[in-house]
N, C-alpha and C. Protein backbone atom coordinates (compact mmCIF):
# COMPACT_ATOMS: atom_id res chain seq x y z
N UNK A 1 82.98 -10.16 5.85
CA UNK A 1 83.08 -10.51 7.26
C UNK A 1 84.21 -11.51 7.50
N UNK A 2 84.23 -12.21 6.97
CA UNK A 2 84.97 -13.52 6.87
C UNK A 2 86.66 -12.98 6.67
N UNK A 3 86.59 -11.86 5.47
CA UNK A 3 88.55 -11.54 5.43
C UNK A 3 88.57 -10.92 6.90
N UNK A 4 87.74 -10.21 7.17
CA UNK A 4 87.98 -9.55 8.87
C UNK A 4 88.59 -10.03 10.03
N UNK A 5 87.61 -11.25 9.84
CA UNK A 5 87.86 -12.27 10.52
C UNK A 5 89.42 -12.93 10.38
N UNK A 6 89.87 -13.71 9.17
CA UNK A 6 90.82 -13.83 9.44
C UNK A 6 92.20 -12.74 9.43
N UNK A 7 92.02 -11.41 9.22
CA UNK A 7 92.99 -10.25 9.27
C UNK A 7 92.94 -10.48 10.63
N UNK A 8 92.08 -10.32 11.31
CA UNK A 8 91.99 -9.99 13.01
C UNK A 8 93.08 -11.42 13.42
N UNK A 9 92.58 -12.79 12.93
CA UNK A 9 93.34 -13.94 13.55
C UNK A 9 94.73 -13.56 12.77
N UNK A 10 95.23 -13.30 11.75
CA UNK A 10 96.75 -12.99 11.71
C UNK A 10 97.52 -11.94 12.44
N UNK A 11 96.68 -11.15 12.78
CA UNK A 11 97.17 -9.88 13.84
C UNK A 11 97.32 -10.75 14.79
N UNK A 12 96.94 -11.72 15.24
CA UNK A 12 96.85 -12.10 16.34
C UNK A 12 98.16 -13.29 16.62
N UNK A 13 97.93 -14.23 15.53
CA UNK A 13 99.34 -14.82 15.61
C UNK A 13 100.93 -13.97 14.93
N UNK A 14 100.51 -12.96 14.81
CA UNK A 14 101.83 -12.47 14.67
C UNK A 14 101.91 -11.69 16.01
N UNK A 15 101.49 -11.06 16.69
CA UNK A 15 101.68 -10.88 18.19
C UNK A 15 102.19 -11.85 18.71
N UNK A 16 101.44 -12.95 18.75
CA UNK A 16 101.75 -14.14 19.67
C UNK A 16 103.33 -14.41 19.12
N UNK A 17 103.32 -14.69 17.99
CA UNK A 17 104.85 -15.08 17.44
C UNK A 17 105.63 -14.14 17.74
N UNK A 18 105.50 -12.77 18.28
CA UNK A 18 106.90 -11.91 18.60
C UNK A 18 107.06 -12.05 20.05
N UNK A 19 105.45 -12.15 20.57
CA UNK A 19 105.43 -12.17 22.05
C UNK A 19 106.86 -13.57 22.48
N UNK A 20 106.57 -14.97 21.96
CA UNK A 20 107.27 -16.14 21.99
C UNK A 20 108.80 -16.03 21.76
N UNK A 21 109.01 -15.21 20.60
CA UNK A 21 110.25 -15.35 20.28
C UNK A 21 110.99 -13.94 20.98
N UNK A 22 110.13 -13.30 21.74
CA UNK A 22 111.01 -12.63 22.80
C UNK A 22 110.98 -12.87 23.55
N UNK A 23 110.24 -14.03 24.30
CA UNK A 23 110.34 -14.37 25.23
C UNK A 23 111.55 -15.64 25.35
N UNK A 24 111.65 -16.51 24.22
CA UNK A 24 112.45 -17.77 24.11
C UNK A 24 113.77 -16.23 24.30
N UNK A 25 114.45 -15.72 23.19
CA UNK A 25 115.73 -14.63 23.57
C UNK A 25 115.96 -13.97 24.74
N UNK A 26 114.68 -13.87 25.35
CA UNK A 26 115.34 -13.17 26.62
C UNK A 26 115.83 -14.40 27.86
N UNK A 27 115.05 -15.72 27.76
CA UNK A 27 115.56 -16.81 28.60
C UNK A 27 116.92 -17.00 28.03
N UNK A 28 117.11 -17.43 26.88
CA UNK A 28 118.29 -17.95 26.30
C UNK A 28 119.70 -16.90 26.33
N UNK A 29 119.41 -15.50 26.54
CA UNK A 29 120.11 -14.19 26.88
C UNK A 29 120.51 -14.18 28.10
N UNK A 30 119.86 -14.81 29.12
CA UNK A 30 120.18 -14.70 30.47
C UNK A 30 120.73 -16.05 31.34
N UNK A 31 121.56 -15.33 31.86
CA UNK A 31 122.62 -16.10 32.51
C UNK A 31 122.58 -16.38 33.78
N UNK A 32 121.56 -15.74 34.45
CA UNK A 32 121.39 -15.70 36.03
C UNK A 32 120.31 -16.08 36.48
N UNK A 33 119.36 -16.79 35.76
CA UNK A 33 117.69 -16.77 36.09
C UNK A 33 117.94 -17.94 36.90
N UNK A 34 116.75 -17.83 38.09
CA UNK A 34 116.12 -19.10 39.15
C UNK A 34 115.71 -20.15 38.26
N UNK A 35 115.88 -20.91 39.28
CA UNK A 35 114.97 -22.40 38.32
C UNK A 35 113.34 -22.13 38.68
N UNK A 36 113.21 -21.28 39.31
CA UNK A 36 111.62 -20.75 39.52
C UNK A 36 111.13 -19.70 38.40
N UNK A 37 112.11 -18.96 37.93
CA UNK A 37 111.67 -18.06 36.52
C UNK A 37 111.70 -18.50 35.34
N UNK A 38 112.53 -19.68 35.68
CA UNK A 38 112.88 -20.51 33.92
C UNK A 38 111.52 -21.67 34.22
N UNK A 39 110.90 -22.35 35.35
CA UNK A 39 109.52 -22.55 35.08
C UNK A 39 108.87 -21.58 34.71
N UNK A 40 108.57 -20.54 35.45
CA UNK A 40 107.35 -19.56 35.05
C UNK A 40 107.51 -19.04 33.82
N UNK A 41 108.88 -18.63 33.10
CA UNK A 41 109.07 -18.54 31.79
C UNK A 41 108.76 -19.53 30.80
N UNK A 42 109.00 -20.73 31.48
CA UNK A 42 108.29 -21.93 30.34
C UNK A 42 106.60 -22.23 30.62
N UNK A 43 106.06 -21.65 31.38
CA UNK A 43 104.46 -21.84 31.49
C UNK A 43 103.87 -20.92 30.98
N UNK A 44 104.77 -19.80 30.96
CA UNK A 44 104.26 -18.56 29.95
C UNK A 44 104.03 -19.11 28.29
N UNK A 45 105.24 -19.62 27.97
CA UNK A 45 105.47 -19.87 26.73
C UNK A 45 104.88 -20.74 26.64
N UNK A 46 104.49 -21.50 27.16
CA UNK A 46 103.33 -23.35 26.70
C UNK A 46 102.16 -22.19 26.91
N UNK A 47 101.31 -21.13 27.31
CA UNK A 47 100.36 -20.76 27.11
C UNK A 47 100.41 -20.12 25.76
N UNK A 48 101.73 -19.22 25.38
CA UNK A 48 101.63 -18.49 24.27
C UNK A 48 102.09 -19.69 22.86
N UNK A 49 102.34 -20.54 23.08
CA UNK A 49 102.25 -21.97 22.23
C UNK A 49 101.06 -22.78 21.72
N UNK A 50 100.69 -22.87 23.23
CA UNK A 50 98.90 -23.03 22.64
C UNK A 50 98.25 -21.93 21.98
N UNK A 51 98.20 -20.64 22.19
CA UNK A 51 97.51 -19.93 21.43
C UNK A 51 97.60 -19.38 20.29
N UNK A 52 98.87 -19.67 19.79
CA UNK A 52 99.12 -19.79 18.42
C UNK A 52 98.67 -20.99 17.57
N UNK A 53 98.67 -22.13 18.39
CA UNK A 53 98.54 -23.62 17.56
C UNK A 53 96.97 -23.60 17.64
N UNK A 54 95.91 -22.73 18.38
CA UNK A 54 94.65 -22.84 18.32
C UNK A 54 94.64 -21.56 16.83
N UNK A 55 95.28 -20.53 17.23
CA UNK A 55 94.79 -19.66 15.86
C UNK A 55 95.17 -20.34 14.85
N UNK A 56 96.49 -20.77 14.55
CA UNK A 56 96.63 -21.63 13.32
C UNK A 56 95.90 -22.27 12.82
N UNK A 57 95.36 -23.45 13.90
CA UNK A 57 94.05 -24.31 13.17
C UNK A 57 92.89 -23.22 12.77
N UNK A 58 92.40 -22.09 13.64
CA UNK A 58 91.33 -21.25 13.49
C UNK A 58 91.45 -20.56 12.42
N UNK A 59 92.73 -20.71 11.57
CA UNK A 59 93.05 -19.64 10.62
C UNK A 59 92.88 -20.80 9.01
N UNK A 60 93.14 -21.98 9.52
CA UNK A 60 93.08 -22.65 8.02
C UNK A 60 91.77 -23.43 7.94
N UNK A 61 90.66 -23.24 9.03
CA UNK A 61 89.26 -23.50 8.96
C UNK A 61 88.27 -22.57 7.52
């Protein structure tokens, strides 16, 4: 039960980690964004930040 468990939480931060690091390339790629999308792009990413730094801890429990 337990390897399940953490297979399922590494599936999970490796999503999160591609989700982040396409999201950081596509801000840093673009040249034309609002200062209203480069917030909402950074509130995205502080959510997908936290939910990696919660699986991390959830993963070395």
């Amino acid at each position: 039960m337990e390897l399940l468990l953490d297979n399922k939480i590494d599936k999970a931060l490796e999503y999160y980690n591609f989700k982040s690091n396409q999201l950081k390339d596509f801000v840093n790629s673009s040249k034309d964004l609002t200062v209203e999308q480069i917030i909402e792009f950074g509130q995205e990413l502080e959510v997908l930040e936290y939910k990696i730094t919660a699986l991390e801890v959830a993963n070395e429990s």
